[in-house]
Protein backbone atom coordinates (compact mmCIF):
# COMPACT_ATOMS: atom_id res chain seq x y z
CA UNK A 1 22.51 35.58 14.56
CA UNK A 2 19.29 35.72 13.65
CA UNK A 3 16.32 33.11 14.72
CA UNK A 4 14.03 33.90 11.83
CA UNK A 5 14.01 30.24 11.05
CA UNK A 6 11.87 28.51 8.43
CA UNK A 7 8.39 27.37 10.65
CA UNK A 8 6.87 25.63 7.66
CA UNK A 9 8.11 22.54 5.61
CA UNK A 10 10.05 23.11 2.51
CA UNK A 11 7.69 22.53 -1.05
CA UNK A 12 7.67 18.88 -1.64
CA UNK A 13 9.85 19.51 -4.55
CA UNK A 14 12.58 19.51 -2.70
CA UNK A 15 15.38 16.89 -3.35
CA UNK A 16 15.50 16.52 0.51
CA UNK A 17 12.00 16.54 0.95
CA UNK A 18 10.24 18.41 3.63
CA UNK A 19 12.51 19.68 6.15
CA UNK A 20 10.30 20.14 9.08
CA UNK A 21 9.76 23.42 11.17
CA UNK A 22 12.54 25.03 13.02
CA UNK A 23 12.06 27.99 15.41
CA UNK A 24 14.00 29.35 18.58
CA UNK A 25 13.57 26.51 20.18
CA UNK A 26 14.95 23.68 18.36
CA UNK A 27 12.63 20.73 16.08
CA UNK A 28 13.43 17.52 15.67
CA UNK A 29 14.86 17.14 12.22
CA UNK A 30 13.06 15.27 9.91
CA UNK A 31 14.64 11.74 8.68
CA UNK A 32 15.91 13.24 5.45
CA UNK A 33 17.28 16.00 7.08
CA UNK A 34 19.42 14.23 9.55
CA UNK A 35 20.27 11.50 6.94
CA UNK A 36 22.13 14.76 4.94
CA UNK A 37 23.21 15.90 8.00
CA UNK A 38 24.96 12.66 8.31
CA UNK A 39 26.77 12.46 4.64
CA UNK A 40 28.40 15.78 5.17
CA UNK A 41 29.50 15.50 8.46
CA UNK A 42 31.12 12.13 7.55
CA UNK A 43 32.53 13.87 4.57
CA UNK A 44 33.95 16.37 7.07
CA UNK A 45 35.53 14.47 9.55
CA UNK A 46 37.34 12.52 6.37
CA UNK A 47 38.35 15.66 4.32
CA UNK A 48 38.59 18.13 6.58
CA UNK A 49 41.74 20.25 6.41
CA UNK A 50 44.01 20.46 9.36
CA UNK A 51 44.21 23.70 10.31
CA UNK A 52 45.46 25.36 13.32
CA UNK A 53 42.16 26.61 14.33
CA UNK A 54 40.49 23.53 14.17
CA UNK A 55 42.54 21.63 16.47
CA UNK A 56 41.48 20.83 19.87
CA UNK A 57 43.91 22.67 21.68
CA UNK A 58 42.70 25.79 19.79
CA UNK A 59 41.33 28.60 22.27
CA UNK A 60 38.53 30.67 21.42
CA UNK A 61 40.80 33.85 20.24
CA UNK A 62 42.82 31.79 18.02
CA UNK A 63 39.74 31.50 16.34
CA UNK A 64 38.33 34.57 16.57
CA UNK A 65 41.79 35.87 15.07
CA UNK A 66 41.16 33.45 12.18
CA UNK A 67 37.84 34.77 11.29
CA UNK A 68 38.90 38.55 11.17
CA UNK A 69 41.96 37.20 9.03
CA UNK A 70 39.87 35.47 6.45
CA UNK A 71 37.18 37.58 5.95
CA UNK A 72 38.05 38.14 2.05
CA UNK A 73 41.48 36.13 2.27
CA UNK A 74 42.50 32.75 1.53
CA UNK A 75 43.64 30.42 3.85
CA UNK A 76 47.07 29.89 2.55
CA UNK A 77 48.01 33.69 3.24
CA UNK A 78 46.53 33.24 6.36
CA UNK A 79 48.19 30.54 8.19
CA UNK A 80 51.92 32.46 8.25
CA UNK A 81 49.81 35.21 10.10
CA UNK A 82 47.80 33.26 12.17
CA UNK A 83 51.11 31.77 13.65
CA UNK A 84 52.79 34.78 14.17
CA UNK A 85 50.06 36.62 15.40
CA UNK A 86 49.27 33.85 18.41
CA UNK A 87 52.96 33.55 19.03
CA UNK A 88 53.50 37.04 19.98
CA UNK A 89 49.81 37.72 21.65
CA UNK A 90 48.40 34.24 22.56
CA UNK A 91 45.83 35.91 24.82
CA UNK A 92 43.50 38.82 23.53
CA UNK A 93 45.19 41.30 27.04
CA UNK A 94 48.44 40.99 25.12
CA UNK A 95 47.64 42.38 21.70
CA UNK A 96 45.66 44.96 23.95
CA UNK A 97 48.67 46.42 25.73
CA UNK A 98 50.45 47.21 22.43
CA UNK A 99 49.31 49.79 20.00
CA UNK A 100 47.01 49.70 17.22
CA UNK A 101 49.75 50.59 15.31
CA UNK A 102 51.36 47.38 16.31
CA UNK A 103 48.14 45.32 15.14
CA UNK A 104 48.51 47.05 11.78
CA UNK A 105 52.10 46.64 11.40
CA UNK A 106 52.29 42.76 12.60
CA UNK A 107 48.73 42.17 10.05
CA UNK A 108 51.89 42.65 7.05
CA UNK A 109 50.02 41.99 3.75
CA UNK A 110 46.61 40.16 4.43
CA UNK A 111 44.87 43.65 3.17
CA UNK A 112 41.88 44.95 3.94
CA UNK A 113 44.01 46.33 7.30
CA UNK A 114 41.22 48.14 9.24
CA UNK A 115 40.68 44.40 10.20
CA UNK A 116 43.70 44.62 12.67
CA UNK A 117 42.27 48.10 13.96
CA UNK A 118 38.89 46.53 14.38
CA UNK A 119 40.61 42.97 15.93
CA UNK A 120 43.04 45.58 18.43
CA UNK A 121 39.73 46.94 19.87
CA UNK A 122 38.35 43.71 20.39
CA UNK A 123 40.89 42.20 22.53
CA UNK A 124 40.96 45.31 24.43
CA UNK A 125 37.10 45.33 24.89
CA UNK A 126 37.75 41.49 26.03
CA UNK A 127 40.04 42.83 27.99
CA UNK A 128 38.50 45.42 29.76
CA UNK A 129 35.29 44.01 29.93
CA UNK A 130 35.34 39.97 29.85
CA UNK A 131 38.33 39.37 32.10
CA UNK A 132 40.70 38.39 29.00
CA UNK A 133 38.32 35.63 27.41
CA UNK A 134 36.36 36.03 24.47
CA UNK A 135 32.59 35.62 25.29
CA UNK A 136 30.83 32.50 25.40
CA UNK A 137 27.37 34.33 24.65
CA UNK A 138 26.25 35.06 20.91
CA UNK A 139 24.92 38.52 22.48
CA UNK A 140 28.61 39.72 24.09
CA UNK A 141 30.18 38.46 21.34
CA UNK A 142 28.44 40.62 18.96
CA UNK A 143 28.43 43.93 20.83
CA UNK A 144 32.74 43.58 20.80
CA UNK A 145 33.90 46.13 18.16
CA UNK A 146 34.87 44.96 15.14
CA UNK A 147 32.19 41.76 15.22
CA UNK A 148 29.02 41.07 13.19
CA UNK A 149 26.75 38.76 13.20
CA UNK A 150 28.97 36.43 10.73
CA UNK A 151 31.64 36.59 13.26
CA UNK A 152 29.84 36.26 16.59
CA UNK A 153 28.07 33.13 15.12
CA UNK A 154 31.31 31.76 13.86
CA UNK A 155 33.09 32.21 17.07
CA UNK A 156 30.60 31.01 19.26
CA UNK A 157 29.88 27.83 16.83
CA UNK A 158 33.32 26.72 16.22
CA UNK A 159 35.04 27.95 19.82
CA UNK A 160 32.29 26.95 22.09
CA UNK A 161 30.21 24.48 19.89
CA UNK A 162 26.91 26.20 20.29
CA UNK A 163 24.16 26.32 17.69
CA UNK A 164 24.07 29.29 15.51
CA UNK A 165 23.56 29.93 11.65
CA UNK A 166 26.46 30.20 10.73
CA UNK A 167 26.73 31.45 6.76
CA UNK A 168 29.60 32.53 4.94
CA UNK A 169 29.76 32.56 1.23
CA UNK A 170 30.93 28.79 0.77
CA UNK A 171 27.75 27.95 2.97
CA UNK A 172 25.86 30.35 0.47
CA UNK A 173 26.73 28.72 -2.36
CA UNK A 174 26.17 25.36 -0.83
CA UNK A 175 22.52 25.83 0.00
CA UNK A 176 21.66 27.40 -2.67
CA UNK A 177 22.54 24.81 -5.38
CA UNK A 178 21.50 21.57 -3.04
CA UNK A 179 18.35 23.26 -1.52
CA UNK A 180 17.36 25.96 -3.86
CA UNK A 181 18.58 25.17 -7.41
CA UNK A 182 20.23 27.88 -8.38
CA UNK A 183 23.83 28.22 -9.14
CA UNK A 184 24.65 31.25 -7.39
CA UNK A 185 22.96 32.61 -4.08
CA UNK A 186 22.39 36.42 -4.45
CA UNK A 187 25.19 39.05 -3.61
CA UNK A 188 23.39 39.38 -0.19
CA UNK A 189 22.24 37.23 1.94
CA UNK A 190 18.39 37.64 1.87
CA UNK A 191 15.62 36.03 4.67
CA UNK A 192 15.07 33.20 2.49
CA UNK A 193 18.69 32.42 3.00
CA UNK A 194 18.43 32.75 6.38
CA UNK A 195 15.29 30.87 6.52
CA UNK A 196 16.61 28.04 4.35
CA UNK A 197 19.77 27.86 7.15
CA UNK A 198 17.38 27.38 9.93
CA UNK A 199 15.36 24.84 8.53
CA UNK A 200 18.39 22.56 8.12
CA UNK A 201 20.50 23.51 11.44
CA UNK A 202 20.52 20.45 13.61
CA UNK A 203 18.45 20.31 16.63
CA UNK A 204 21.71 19.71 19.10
CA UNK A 205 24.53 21.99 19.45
CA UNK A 206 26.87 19.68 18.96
CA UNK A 207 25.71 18.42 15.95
CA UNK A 208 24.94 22.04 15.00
CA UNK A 209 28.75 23.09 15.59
CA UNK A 210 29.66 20.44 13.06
CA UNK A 211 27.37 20.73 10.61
CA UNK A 212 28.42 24.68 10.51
CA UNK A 213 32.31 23.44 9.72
CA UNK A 214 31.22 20.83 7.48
CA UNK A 215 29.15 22.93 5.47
CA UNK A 216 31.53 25.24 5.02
CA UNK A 217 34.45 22.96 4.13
CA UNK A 218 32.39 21.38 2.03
CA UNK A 219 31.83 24.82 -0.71
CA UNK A 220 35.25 25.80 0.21
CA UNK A 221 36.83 22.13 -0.99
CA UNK A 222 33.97 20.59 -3.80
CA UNK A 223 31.33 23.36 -3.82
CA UNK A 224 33.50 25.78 -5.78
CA UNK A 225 32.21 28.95 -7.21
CA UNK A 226 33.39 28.67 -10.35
CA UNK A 227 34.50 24.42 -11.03
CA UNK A 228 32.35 22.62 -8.23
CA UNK A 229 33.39 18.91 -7.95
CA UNK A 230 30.20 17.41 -7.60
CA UNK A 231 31.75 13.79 -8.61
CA UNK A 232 33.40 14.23 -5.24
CA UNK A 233 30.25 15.46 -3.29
CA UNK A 234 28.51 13.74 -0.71
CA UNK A 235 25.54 15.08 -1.35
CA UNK A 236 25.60 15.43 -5.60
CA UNK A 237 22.85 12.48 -5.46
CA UNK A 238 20.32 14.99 -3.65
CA UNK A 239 21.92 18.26 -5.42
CA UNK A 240 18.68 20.16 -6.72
CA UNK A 241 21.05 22.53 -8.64
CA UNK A 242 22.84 19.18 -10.44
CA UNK A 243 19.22 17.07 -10.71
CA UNK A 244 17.95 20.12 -12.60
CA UNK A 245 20.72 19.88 -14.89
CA UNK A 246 23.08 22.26 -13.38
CA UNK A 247 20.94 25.52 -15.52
CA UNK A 248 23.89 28.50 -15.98
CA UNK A 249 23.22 31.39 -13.38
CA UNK A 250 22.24 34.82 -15.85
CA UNK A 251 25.74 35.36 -15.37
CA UNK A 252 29.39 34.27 -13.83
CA UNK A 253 30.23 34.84 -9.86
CA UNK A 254 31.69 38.47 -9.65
CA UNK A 255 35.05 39.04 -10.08
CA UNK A 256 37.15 40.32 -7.40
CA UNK A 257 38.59 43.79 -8.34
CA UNK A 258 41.84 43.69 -10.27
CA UNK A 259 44.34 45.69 -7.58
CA UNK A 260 47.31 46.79 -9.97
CA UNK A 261 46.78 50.74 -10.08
CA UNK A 262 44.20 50.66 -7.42
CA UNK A 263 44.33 53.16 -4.41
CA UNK A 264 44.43 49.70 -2.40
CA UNK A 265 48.03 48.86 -4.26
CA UNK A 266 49.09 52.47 -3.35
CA UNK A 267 47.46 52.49 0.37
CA UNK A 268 49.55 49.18 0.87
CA UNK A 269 52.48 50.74 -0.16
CA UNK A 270 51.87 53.44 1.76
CA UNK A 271 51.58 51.26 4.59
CA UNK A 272 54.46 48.72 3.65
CA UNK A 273 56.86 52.24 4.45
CA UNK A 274 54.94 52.71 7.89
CA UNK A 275 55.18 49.41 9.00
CA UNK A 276 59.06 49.13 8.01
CA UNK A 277 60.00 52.35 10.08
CA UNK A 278 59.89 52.08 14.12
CA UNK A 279 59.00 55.82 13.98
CA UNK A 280 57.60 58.63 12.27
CA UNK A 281 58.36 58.52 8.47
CA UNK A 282 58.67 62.00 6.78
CA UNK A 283 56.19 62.66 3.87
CA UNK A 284 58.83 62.81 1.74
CA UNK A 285 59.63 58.97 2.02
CA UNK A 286 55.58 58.56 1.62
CA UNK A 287 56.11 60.51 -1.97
CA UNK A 288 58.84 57.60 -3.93
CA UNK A 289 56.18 54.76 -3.73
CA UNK A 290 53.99 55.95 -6.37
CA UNK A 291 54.73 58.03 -9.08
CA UNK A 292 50.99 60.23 -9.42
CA UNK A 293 50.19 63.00 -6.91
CA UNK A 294 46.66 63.06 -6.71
CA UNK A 295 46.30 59.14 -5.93
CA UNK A 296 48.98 59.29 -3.59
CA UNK A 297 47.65 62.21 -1.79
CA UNK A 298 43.77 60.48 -2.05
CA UNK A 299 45.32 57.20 -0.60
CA UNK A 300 47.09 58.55 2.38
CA UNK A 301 44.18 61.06 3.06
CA UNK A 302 42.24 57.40 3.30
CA UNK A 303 44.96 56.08 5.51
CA UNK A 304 44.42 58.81 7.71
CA UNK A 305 40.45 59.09 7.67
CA UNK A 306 40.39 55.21 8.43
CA UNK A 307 42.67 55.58 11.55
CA UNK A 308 45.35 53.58 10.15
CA UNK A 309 48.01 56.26 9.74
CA UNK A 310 48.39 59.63 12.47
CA UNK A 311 49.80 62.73 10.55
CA UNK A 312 52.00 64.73 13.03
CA UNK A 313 53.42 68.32 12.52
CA UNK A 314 56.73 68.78 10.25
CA UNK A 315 55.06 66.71 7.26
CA UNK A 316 55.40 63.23 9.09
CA UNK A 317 53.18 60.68 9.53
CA UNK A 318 53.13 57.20 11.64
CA UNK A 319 51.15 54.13 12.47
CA UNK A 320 48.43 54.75 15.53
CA UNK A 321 49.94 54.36 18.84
């Protein structure tokens, strides 16, 4: 993750006031700061959802699995997954002796499957190259396949409890209506962002790791993109998005893309066939899920350019082994 922290205070405008400096190596937090840091971290460790993940006895891949199943997935479709998944490969060396093919079969209907391509060559690059634990170090973490700097920060914040930005779109959101003012934080995160993240990450790790959950529980559970709860926020009294009178972003959070139709609706059933047959599937089979040619043919073509499907001669075509 990045250390391009914030190394001046924040304007004196600011609801929290200023924030003090914060650079590579860690500031103390000014008294308003850790006074914040305080409300949502009790708020946390009140409302905090049980989740597998979370739990102490949670190892480091269970959570890096997590974070490769969420990305763009609610948490209710995930835990069924989640469970399976660590029930069959509790250990990153066993989901690398099967195939990818396996991955993308057992990831069933999260979507977005390259996930379980990327998450296979992961826990094989663990594997090979780590001993069969996922990496303490920010630095490993991100070179695995498959991990950005979202995910290496994640993983090392909430398996190991070190101090990273950690910033997701819940944590987005939540910064920029208590910090900046603004309803919405831009469709990418910018410097500022990142800036604004520094200046408020706790000085210790621990504290760090908690605030990174807490934060991000926090837009998941009140902060909500389109009806935030700020009667049940901790922090609504020092909101500067609320004390400016909540002012109406120039327009709503972006819709997600309807699916019915989509090539994603006919990849997936594309890949609901695959995953249901223990070998190769003729094309033929590939042909009854959707009724139009030149989708069809344009969805498995994308199957096959993304890895997720292997064409083989006589017209038939299989998951990646």
């Amino acid at each position: 993750m990045s250390t391009d922290f914030r190394d001046t205070a924040a304007p004196s405008s600011s609801p929290l006031g200023p924030l003090g400096p914060t650079a590579t190596a860690p500031a103390p937090a000014s008294a308003a700061t850790t006074e914040l840091h305080g409300l949502v971290i009790d708020w946390f460790d009140e409302h905090a959802r049980d989740l597998p993940w979370r739990r102490p006895d949670a190892g480091a891949w269970s959570v890096m699995v997590s974070e490769f199943m969420l990305q763009q997935t609610p948490v209710s479709r995930v835990l069924p997954v989640h469970a399976e998944w660590l029930a069959r490969w509790p250990r990153p060396a066993d989901l690398a002796r099967e195939s990818p093919g396996e991955a993308v079969r057992a990831w069933g209907r999260l979507g977005y499957p390259r996930r379980a391509l990327r998450l296979h060559a992961a826990a094989t690059a663990i594997a090979q190259q780590h001993g069969g634990e996922v990496p303490y170090d920010h630095a490993e973490l991100l070179a695995l396949p498959g991990v950005g700097e979202y995910t290496a920060a994640a993983v090392a914040s909430f398996a190991y409890g070190r101090r990273h930005i950690v910033l997701d779109t819940n944590v987005r959101r939540v910064f920029a209506r208590l910090v900046t003012g603004v309803e919405y934080p831009p469709n990418a995160t910018t410097a500022a962002e990142r800036r604004t993240a520094g200046s408020l990450l706790p000085p210790d790790e621990e504290t760090a790791a908690r605030w990174a959950a807490a934060t991000m529980e926090l837009g998941a559970l009140v902060c909500g993109a389109r009806s935030p709860e700020c009667g049940a926020c901790p922090v609504a009294a020092r909101c500067a998005w609320r004390l400016a009178g909540s002012p109406a972003h120039e327009g709503p959070p972006r819709k997600g893309q309807s699916y019915a139709g989509t090539d994603r609706q006919v990849r997936g059933r594309l890949l609901a066939v695959l995953r249901a047959s223990t070998g190769a599937v003729p094309k033929a089979a590939l042909d009854t899920v959707w009724h139009e040619p030149v989708q069809r043919a344009r969805a498995l073509d994308g199957l096959v350019a993304d890895g997720l499907v292997e064409p083989l001669d006589g017209d038939l075509f299989r998951l990646p082994v």
